[in-house]
N, C-alpha and C. Protein backbone atom coordinates (compact mmCIF):
# COMPACT_ATOMS: atom_id res chain seq x y z
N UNK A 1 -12.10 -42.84 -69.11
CA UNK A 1 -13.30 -42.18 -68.65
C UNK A 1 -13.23 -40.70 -69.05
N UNK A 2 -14.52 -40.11 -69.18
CA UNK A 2 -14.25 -38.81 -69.95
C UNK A 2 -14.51 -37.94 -69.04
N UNK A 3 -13.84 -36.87 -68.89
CA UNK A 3 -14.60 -35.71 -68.04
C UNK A 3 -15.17 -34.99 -68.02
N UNK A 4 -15.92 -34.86 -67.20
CA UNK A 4 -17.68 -34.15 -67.01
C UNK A 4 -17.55 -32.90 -66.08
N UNK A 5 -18.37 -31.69 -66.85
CA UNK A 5 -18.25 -30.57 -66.11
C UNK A 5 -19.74 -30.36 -66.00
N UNK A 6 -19.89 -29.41 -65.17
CA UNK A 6 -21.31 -28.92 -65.00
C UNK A 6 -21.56 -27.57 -65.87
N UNK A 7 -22.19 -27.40 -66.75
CA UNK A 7 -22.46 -25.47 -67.08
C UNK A 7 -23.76 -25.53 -66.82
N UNK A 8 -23.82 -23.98 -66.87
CA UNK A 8 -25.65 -23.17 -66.41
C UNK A 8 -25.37 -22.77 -68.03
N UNK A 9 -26.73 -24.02 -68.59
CA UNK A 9 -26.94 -23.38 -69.95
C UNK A 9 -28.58 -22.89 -69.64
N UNK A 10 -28.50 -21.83 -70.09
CA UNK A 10 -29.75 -21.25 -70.28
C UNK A 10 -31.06 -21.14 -68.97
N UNK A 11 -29.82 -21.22 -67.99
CA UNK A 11 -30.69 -21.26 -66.82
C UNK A 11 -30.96 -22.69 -65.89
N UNK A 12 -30.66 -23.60 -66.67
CA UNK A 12 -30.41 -25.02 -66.34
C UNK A 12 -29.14 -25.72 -66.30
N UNK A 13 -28.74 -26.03 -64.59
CA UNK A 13 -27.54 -26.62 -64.27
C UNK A 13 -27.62 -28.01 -65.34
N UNK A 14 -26.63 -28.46 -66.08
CA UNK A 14 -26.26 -29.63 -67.25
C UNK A 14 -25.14 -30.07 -66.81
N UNK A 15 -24.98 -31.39 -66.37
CA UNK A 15 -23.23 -32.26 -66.47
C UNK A 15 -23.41 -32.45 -67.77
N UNK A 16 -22.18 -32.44 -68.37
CA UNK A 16 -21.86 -32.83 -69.69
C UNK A 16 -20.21 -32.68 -70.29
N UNK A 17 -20.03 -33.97 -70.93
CA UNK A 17 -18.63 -33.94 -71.17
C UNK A 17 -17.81 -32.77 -71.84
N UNK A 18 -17.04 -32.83 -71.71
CA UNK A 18 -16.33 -31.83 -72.18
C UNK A 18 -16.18 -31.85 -73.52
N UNK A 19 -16.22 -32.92 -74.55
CA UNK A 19 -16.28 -32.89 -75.69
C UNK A 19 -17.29 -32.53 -76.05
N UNK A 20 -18.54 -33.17 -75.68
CA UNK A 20 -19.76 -32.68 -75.81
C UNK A 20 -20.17 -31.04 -75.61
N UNK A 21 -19.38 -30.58 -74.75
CA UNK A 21 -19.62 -29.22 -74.63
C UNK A 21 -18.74 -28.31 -75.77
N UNK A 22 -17.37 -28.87 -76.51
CA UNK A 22 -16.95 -28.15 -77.28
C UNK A 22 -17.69 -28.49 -78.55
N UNK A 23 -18.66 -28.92 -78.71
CA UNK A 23 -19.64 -29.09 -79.99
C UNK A 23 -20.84 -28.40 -79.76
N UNK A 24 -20.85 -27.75 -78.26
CA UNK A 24 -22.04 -27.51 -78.04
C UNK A 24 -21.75 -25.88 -78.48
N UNK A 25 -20.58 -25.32 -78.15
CA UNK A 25 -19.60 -24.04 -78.02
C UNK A 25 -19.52 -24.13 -79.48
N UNK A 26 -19.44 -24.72 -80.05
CA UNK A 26 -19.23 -24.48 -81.92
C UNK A 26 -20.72 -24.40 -82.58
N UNK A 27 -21.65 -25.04 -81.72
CA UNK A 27 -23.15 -25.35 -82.45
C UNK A 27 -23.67 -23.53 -82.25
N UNK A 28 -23.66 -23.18 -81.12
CA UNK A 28 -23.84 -22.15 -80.76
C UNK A 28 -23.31 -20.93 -81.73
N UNK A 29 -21.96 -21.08 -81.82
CA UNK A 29 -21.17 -19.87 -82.51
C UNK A 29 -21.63 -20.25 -84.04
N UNK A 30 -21.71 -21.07 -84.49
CA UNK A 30 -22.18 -21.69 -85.82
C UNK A 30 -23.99 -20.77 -86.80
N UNK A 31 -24.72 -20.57 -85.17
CA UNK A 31 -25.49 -19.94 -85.28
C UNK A 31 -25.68 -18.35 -85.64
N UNK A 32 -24.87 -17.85 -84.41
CA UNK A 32 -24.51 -16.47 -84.45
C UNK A 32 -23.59 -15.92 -85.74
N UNK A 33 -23.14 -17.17 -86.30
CA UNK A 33 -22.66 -16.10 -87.78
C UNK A 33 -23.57 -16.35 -88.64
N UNK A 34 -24.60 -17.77 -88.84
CA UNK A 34 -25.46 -17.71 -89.99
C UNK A 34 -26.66 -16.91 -89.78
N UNK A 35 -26.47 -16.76 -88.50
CA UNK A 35 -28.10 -15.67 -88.12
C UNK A 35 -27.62 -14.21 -88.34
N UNK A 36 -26.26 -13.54 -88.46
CA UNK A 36 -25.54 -12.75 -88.34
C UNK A 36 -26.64 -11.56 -88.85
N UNK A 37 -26.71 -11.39 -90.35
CA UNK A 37 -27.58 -9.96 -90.81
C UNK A 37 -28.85 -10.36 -90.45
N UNK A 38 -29.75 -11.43 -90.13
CA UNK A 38 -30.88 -11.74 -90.08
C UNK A 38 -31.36 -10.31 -88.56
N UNK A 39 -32.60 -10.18 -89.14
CA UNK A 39 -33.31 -9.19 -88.26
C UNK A 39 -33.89 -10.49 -86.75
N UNK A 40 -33.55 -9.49 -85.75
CA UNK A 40 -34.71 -10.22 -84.39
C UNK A 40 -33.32 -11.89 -84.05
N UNK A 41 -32.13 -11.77 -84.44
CA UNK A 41 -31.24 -12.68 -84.42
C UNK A 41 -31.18 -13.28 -83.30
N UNK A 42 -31.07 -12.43 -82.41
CA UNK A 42 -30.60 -12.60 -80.61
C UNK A 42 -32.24 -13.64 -80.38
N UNK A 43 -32.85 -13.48 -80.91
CA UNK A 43 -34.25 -13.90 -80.55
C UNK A 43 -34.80 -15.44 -80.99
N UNK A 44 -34.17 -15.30 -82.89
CA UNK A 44 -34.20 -16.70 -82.78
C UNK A 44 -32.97 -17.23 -81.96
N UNK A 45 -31.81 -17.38 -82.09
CA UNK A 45 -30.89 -17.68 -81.39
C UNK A 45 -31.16 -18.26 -79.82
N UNK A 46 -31.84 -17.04 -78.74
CA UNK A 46 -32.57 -17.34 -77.70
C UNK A 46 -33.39 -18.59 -77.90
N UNK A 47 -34.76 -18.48 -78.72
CA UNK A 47 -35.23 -20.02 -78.90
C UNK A 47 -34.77 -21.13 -78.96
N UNK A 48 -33.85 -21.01 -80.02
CA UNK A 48 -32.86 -22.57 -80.39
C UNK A 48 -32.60 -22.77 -78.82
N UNK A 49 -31.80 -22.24 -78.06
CA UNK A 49 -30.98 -22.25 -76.60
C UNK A 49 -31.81 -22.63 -75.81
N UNK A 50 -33.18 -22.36 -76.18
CA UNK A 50 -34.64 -22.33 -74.95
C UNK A 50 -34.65 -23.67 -75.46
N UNK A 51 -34.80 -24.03 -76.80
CA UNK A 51 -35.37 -25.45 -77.31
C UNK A 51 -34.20 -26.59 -76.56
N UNK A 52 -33.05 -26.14 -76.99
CA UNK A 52 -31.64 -27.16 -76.53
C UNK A 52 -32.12 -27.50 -74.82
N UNK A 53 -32.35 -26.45 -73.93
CA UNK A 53 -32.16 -26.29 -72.47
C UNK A 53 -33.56 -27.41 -72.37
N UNK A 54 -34.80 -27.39 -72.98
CA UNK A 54 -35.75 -27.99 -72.57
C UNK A 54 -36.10 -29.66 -72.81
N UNK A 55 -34.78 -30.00 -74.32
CA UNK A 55 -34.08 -31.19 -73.77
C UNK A 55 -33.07 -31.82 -73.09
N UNK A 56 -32.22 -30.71 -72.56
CA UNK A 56 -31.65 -31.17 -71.69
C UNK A 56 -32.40 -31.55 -70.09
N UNK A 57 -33.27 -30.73 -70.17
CA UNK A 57 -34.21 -31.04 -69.43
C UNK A 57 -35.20 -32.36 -69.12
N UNK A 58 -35.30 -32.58 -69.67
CA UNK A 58 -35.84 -34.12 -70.53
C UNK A 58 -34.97 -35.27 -69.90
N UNK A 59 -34.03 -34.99 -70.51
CA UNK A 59 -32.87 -36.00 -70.54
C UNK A 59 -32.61 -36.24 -68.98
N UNK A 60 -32.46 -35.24 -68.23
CA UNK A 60 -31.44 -35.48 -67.16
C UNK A 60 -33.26 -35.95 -66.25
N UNK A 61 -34.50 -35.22 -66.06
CA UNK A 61 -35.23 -36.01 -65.72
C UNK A 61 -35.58 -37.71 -65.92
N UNK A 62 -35.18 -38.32 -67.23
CA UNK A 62 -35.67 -39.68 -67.54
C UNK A 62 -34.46 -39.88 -66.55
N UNK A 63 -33.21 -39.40 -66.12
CA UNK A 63 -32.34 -40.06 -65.81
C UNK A 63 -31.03 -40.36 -66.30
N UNK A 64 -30.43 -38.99 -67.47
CA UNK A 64 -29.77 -39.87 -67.91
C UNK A 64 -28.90 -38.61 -67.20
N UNK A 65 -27.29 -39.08 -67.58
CA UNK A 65 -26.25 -38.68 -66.44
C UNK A 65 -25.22 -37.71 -67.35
């Protein structure tokens, strides 16, 4: 069985495995260097995070765990 932690991503409490979260911790940092010289970075960056949080949102409403 795998273990499940809770984080506050983006304002929204998420259970999610711990593997799942170290892909989530690399997807993230993955961003911040290819957005690196890009102008307004923090901003797209913010979106992607807004977009991720509003399916996690999704998800844990249909029910899933």
């Amino acid at each position: 069985m795998k273990k499940v932690i809770n984080i506050n991503f983006h304002g929204t409490i998420v259970p999610i495995e711990e593997g799942a979260y170290e892909i989530l911790k690399q997807y993230i940092e993955s961003l911040r260097v290819y957005f690196a010289e890009e102008e307004g970075k923090e901003e797209i960056i913010n979106d992607i995070e807004s977009r991720i949080s509003e399916l996690f949102q999704e998800r844990i409403k249909a029910g899933a765990t």
